[in-house]
C-alpha atoms as a PDB file:
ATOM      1  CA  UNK A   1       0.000   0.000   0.000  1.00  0.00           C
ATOM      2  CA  UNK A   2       1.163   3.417  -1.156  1.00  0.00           C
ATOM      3  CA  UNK A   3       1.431   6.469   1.175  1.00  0.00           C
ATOM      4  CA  UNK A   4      -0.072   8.782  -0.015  1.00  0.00           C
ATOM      5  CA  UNK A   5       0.482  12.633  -0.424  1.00  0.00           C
ATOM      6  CA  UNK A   6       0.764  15.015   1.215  1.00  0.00           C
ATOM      7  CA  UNK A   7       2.651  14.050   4.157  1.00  0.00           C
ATOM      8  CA  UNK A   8       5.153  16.690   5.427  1.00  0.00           C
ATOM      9  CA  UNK A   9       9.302  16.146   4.546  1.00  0.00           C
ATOM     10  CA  UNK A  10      11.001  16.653   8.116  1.00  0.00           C
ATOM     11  CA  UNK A  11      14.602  18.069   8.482  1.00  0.00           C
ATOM     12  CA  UNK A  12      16.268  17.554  11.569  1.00  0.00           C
ATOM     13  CA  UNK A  13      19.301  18.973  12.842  1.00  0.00           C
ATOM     14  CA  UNK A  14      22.418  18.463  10.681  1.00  0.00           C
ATOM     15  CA  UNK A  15      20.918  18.256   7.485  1.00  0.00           C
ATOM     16  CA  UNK A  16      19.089  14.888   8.282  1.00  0.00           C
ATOM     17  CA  UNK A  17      15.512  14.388   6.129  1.00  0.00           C
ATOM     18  CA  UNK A  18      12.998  12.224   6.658  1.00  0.00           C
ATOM     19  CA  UNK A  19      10.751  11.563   4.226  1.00  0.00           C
ATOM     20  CA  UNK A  20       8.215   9.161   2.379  1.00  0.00           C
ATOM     21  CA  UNK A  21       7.957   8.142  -1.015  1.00  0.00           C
ATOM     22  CA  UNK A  22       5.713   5.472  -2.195  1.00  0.00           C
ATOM     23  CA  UNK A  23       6.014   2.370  -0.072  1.00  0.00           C
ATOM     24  CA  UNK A  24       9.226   3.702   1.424  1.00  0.00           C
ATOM     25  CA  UNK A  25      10.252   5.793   3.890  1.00  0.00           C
ATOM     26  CA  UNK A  26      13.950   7.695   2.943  1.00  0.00           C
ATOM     27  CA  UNK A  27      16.477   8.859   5.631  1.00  0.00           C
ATOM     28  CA  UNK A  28      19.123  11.207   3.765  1.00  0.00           C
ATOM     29  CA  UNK A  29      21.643  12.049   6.029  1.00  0.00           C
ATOM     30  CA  UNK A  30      24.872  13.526   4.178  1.00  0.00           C
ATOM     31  CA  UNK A  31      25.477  11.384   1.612  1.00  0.00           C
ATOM     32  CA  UNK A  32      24.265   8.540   3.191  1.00  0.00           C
ATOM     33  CA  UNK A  33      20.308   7.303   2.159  1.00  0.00           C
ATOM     34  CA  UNK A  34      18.524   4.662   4.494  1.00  0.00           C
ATOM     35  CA  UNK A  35      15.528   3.158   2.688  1.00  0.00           C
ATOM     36  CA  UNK A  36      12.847   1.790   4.699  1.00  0.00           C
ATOM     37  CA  UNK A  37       9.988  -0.683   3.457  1.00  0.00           C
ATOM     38  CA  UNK A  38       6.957  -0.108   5.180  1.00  0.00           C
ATOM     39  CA  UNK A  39       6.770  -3.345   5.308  1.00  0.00           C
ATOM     40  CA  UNK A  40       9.314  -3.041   7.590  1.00  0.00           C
ATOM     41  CA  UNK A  41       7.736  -0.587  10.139  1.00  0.00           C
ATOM     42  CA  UNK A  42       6.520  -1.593  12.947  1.00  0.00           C
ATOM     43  CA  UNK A  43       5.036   2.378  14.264  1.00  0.00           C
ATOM     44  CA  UNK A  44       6.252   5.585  13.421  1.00  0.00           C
ATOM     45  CA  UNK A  45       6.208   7.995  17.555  1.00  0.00           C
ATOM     46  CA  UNK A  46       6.447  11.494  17.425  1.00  0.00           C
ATOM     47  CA  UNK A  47       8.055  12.605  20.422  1.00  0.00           C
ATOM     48  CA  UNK A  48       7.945  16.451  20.293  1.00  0.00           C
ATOM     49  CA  UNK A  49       9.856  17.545  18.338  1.00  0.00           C
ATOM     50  CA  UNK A  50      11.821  14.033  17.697  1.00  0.00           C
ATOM     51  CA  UNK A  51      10.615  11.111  15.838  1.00  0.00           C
ATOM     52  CA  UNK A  52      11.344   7.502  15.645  1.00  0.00           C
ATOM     53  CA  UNK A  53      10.949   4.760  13.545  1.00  0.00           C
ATOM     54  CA  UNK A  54      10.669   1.604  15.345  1.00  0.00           C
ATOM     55  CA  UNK A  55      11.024  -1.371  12.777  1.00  0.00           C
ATOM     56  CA  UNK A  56       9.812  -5.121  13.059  1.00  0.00           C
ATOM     57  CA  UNK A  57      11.349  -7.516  15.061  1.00  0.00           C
ATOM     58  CA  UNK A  58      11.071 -11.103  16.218  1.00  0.00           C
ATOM     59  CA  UNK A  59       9.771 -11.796  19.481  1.00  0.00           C
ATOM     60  CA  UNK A  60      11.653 -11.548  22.483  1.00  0.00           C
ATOM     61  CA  UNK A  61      14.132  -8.957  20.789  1.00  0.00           C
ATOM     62  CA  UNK A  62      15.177  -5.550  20.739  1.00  0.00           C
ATOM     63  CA  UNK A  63      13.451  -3.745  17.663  1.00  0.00           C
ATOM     64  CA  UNK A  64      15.808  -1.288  15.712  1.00  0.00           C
ATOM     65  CA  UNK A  65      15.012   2.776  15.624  1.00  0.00           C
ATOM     66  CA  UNK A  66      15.776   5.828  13.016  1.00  0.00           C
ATOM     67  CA  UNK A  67      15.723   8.719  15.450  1.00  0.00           C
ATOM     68  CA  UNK A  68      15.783  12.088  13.784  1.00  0.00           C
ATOM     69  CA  UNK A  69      15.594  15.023  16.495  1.00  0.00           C
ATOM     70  CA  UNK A  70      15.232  18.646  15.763  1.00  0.00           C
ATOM     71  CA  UNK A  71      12.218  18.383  13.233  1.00  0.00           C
ATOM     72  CA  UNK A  72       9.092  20.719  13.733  1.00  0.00           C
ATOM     73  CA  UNK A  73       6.708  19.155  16.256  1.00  0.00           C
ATOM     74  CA  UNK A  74       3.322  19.598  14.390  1.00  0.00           C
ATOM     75  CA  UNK A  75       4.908  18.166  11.227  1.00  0.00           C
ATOM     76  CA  UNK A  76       6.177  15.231  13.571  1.00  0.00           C
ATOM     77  CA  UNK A  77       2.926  14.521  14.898  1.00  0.00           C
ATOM     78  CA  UNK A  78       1.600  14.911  10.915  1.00  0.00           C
ATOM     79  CA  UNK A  79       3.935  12.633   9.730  1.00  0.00           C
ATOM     80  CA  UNK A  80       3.878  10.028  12.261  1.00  0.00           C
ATOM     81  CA  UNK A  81       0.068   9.728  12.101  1.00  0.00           C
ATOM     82  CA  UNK A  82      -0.006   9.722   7.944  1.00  0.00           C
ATOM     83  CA  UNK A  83       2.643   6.883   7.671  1.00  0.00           C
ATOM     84  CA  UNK A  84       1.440   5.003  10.758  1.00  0.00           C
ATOM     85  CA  UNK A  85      -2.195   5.324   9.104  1.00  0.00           C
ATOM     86  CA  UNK A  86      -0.681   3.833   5.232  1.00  0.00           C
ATOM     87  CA  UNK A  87       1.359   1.094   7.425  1.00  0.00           C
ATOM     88  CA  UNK A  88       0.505  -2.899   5.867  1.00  0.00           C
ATOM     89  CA  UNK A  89      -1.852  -4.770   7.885  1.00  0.00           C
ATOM     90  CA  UNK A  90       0.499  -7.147   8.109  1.00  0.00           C
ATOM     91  CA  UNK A  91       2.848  -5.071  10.356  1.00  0.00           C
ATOM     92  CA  UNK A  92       0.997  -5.697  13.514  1.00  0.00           C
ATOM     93  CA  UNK A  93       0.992  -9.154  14.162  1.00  0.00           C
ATOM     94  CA  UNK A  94       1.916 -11.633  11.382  1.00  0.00           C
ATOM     95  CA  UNK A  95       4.824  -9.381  10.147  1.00  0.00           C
ATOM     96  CA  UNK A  96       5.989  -8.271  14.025  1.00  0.00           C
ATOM     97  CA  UNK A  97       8.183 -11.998  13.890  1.00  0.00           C
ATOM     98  CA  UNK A  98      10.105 -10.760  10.715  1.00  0.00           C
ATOM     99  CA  UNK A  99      13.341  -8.760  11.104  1.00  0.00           C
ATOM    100  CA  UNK A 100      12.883  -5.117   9.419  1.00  0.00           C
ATOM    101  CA  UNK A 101      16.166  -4.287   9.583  1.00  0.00           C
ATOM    102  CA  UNK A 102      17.374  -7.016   7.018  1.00  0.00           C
ATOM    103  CA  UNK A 103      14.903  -5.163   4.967  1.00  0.00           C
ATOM    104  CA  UNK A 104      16.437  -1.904   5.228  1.00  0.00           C
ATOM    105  CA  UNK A 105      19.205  -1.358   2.398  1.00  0.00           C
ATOM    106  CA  UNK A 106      21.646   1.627   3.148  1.00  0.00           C
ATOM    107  CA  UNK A 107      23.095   3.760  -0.417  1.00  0.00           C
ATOM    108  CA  UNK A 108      26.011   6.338  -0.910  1.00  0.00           C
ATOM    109  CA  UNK A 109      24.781   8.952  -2.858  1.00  0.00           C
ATOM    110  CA  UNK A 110      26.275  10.458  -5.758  1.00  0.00           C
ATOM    111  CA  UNK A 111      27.125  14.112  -5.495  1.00  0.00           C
ATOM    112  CA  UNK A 112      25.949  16.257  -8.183  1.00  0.00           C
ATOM    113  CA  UNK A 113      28.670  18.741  -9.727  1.00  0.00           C
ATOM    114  CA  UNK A 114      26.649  21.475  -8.637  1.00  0.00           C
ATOM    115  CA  UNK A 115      26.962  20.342  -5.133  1.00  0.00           C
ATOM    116  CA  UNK A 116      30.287  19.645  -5.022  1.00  0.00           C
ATOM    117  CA  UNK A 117      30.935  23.423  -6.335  1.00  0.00           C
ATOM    118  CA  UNK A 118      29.118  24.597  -3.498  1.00  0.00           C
ATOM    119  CA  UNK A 119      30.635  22.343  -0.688  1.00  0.00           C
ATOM    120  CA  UNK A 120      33.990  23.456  -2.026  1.00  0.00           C
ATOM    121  CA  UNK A 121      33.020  27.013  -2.676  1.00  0.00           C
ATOM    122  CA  UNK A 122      31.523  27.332   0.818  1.00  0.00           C
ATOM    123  CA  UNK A 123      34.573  25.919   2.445  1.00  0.00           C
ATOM    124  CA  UNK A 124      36.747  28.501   0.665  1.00  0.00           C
ATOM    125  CA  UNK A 125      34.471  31.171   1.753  1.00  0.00           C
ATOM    126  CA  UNK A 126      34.553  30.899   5.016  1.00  0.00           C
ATOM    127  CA  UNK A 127      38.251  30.020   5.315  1.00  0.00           C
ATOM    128  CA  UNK A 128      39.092  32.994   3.755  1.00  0.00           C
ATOM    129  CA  UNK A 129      36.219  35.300   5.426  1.00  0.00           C
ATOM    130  CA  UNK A 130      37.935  33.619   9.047  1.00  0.00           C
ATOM    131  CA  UNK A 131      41.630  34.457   7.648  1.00  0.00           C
ATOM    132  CA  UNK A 132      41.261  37.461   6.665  1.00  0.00           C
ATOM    133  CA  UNK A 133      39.719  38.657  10.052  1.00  0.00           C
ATOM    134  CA  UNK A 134      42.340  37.047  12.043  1.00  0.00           C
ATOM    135  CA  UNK A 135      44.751  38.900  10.072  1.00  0.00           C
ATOM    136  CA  UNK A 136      43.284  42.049  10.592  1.00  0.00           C
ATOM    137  CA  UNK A 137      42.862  41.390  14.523  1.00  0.00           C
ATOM    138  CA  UNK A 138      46.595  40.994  14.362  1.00  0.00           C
ATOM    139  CA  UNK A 139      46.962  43.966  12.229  1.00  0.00           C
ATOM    140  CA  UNK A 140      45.202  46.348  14.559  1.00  0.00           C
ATOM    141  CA  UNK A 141      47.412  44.981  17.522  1.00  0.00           C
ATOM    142  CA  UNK A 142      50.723  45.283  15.888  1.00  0.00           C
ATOM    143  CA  UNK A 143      50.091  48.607  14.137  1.00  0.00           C
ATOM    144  CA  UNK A 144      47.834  51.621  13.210  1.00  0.00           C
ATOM    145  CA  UNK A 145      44.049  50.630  13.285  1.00  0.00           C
ATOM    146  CA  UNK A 146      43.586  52.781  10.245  1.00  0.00           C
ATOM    147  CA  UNK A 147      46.110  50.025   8.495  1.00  0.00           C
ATOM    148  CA  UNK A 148      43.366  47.239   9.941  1.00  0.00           C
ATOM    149  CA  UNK A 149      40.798  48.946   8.745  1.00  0.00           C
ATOM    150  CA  UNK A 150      41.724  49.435   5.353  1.00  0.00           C
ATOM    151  CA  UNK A 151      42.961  45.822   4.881  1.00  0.00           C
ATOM    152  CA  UNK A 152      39.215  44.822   6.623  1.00  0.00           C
ATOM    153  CA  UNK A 153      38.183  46.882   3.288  1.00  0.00           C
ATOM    154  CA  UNK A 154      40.594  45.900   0.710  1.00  0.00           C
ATOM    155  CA  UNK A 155      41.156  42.421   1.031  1.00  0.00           C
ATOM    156  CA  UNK A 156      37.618  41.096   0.409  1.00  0.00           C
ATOM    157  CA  UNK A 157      37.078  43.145  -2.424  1.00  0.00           C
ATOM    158  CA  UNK A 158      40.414  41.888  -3.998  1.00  0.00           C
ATOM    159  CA  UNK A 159      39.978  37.716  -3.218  1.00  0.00           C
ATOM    160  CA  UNK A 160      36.286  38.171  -3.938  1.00  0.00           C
ATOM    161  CA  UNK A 161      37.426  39.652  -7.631  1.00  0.00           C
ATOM    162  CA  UNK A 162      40.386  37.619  -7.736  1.00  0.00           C
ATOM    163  CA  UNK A 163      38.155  34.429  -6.986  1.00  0.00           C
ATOM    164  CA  UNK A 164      35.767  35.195  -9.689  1.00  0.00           C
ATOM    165  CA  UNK A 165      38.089  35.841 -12.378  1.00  0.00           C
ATOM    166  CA  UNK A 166      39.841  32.455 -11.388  1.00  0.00           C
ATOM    167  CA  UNK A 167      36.488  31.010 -11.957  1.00  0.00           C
ATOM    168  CA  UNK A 168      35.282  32.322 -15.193  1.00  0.00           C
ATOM    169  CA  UNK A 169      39.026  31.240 -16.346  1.00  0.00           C
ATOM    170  CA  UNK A 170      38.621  27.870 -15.303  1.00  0.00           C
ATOM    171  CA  UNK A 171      35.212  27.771 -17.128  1.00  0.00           C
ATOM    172  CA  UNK A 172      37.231  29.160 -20.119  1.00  0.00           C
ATOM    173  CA  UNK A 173      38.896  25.792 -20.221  1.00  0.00           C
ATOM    174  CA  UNK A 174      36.159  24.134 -21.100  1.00  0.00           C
ATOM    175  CA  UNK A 175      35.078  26.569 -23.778  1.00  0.00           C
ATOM    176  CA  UNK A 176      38.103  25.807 -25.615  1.00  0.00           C
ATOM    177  CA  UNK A 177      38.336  21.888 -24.712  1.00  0.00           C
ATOM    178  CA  UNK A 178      34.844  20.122 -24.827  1.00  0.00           C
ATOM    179  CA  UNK A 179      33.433  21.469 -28.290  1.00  0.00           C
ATOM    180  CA  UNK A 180      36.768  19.611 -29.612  1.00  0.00           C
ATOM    181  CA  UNK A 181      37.679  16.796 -27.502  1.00  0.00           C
ATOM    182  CA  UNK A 182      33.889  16.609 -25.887  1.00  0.00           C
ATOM    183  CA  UNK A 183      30.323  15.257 -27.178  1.00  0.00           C
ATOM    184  CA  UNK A 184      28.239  18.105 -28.887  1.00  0.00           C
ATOM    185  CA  UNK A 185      24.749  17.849 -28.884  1.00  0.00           C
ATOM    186  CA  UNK A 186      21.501  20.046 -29.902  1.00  0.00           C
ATOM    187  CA  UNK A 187      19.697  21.579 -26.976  1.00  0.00           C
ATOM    188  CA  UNK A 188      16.313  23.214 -26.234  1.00  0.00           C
ATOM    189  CA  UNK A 189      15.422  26.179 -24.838  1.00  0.00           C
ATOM    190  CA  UNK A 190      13.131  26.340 -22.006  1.00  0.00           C
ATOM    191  CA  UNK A 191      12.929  29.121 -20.343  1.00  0.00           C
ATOM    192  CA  UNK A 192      15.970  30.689 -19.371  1.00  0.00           C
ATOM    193  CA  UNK A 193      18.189  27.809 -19.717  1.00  0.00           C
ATOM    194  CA  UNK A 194      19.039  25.093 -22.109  1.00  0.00           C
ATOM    195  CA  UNK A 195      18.017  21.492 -21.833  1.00  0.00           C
ATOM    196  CA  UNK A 196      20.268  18.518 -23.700  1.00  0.00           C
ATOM    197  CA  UNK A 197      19.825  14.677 -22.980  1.00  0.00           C
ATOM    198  CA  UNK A 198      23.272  12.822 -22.817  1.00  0.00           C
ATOM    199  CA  UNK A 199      24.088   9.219 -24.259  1.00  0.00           C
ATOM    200  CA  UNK A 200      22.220   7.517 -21.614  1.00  0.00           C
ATOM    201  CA  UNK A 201      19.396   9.335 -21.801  1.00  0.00           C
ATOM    202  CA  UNK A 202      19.386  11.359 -18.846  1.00  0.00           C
ATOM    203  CA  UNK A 203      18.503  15.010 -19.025  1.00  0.00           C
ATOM    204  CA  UNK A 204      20.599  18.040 -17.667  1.00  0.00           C
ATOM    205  CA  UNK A 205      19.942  21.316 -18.004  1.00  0.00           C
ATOM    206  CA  UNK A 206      22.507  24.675 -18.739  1.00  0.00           C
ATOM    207  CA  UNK A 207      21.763  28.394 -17.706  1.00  0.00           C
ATOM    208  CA  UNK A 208      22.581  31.003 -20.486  1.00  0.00           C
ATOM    209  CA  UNK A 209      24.117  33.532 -18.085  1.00  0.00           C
ATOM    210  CA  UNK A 210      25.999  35.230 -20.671  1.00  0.00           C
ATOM    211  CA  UNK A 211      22.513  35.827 -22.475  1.00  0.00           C
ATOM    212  CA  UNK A 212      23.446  33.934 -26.015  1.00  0.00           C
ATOM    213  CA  UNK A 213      20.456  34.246 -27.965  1.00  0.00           C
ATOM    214  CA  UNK A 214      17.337  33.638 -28.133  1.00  0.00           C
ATOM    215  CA  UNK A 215      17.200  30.768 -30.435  1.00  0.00           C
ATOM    216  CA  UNK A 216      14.973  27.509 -29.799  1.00  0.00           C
ATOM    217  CA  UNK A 217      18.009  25.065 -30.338  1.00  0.00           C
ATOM    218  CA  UNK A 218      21.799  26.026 -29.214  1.00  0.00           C
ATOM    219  CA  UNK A 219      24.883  23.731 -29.591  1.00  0.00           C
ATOM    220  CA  UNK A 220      26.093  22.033 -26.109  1.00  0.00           C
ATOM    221  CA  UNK A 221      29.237  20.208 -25.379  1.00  0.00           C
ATOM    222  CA  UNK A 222      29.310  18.229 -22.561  1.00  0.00           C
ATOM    223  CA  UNK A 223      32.280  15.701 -20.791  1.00  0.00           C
ATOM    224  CA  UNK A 224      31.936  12.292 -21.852  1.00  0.00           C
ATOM    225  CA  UNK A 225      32.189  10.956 -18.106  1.00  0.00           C
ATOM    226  CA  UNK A 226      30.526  13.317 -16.592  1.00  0.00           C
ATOM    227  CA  UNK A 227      27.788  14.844 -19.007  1.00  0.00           C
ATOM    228  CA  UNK A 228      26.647  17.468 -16.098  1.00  0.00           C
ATOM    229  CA  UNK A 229      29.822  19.071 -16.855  1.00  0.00           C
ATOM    230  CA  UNK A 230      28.659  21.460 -20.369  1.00  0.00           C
ATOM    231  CA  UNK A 231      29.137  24.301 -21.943  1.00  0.00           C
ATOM    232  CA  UNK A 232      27.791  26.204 -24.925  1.00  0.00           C
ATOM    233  CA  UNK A 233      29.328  25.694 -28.155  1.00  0.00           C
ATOM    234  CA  UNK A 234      30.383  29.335 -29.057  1.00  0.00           C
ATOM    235  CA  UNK A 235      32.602  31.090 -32.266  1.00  0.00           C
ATOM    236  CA  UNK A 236      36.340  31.349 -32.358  1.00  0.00           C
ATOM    237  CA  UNK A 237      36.264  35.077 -32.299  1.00  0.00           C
ATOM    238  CA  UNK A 238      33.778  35.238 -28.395  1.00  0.00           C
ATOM    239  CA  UNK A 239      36.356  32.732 -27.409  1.00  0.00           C
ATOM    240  CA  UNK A 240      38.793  35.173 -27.512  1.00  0.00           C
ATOM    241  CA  UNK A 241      37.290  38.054 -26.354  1.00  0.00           C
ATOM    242  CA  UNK A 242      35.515  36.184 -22.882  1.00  0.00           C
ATOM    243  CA  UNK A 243      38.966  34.694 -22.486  1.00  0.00           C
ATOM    244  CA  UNK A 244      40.303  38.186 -22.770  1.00  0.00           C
ATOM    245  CA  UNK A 245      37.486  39.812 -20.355  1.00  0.00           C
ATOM    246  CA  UNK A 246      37.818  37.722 -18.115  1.00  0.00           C
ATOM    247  CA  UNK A 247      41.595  37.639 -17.994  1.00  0.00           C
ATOM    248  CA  UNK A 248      41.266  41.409 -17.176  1.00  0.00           C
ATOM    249  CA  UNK A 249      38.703  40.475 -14.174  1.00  0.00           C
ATOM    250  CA  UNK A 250      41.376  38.302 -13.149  1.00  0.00           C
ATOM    251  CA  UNK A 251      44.383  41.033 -12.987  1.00  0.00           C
ATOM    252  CA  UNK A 252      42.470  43.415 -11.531  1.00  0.00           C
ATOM    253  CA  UNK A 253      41.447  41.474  -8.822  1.00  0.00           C
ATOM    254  CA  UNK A 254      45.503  40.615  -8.455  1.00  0.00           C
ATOM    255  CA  UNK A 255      46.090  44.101  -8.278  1.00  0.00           C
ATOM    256  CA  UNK A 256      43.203  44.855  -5.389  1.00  0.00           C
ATOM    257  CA  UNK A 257      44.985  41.705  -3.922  1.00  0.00           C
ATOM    258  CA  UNK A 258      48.573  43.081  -4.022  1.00  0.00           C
ATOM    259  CA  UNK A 259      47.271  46.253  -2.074  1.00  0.00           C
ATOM    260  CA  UNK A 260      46.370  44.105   0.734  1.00  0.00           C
ATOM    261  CA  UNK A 261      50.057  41.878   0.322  1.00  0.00           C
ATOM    262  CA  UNK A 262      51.461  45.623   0.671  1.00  0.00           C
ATOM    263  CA  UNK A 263      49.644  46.164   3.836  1.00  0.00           C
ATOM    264  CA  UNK A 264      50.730  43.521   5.306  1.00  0.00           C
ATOM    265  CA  UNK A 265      54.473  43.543   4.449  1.00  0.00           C
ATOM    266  CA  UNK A 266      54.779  47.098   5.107  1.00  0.00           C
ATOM    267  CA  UNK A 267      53.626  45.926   8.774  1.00  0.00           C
ATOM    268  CA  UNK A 268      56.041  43.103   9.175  1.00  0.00           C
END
């Protein structure tokens, strides 16, 4: 039997979600996915704002729980009484001798390219937000504090530029490489971004953030291993002149950059 919709998603502290679909019940936490048959589900308590999913288990034993803590309490006591509701007949006698937990299968996930960007991107951000203030604590000790200050200015302005242009090189690399040593394929517009279906048939979509055209169909080239990774298939001569913007993006975030380096040695 089916649960049907809508029952509420719950997110629990650290990222953990708990949620149903179909005769399952999915616990994502990280990259880690728990999928539970109902089958395998003996009652689903909502303890304020806490829930727990007590599986099957043979008599005379201790039955395993999912505990997820931190979720909202009316959309615990939602849940809980939705799933419990859908639960098989068969989970509350005949199927209380079986073992749920050798039904439960436990999955890796796969992080999307997208994700990874921002896991990394986020990291770097907050490494270099931390840095930069510790620098300028040190600053304002060791010498003027209109010296901190102006590095507390400067030096975000110059990584955040320098960053950027770093970027949009990096993304120049696949300009060049992918419509050559990549697969090109038609895609179609819809909306404001570009959808293409790789050799297995899956379906990815690309932003046009440098506002190409308007045409129905473009020219996308993605990586044969990893067909998330695209770009739009453009003429030698915008080649050359992004590569060339962006280049300058790039030095003049170096040269904000070297303002801050100046600070800094000037001090020591």
């Amino acid at each position: 039997m089916s649960i049907s919709s809508p029952i509420p998603v719950l997110r629990g502290s650290g990222g953990v979600v708990l949620q149903a679909e179909e005769d399952d019940l999915v616990l994502t936490r990280g990259r880690e996915e728990t999928r539970i048959p109902l089958q395998a589900v003996r009652t689903v308590q909502a303890e304020g704002r806490a829930v727990a999913v007590e599986l099957t288990a043979p008599a005379g034993s201790t039955p395993a729980v999912h505990r997820v803590g931190g979720v909202s309490e009316a959309a615990a006591t939602m849940f809980a009484d939705a799933v419990n509701a859908s639960l098989p007949e068969s989970a509350d006698e005949s199927a209380e001798a079986a073992d749920g937990s050798a039904l439960v299968t436990v999955s890796t996930l796969t992080e999307s390219d997208e994700d990874a960007w921002f896991r990394k991107f986020t990291f770097w951000a907050w490494t270099a937000g931390l840095l930069i203030v510790a620098m300028t604590v040190v600053i304002g000790i060791l010498g003027p504090m209109e010296m901190a200050v102006l590095f507390l200015l400067v030096t975000p302005f110059g990584v955040g530029i320098t960053a950027f242009g770093a970027g949009l090189l990096s993304h120049m690399y696949d300009i060049w490489y992918l419509p050559r040593h990549g697969i090109t394929v038609e895609a179609k517009r819809n909306g404001v971004s570009y959808v293409y279906t790789d050799m297995q048939g899956a379906t990815h979509s690309r932003i046009d953030l440098l506002g190409r055209s308007t045409a129905p169909t473009v020219q996308v080239a993605y990586r044969p291993g990893r067909p998330g990774v695209s770009t739009f298939v453009y003429s030698w001569l915008r080649k050359v002149w992004l590569t060339s913007f962006w280049l300058v993006i790039l030095l003049v975030g170096l040269a904000i950059t070297a303002v801050s380096v100046a600070i800094v040695v000037e001090l020591f």
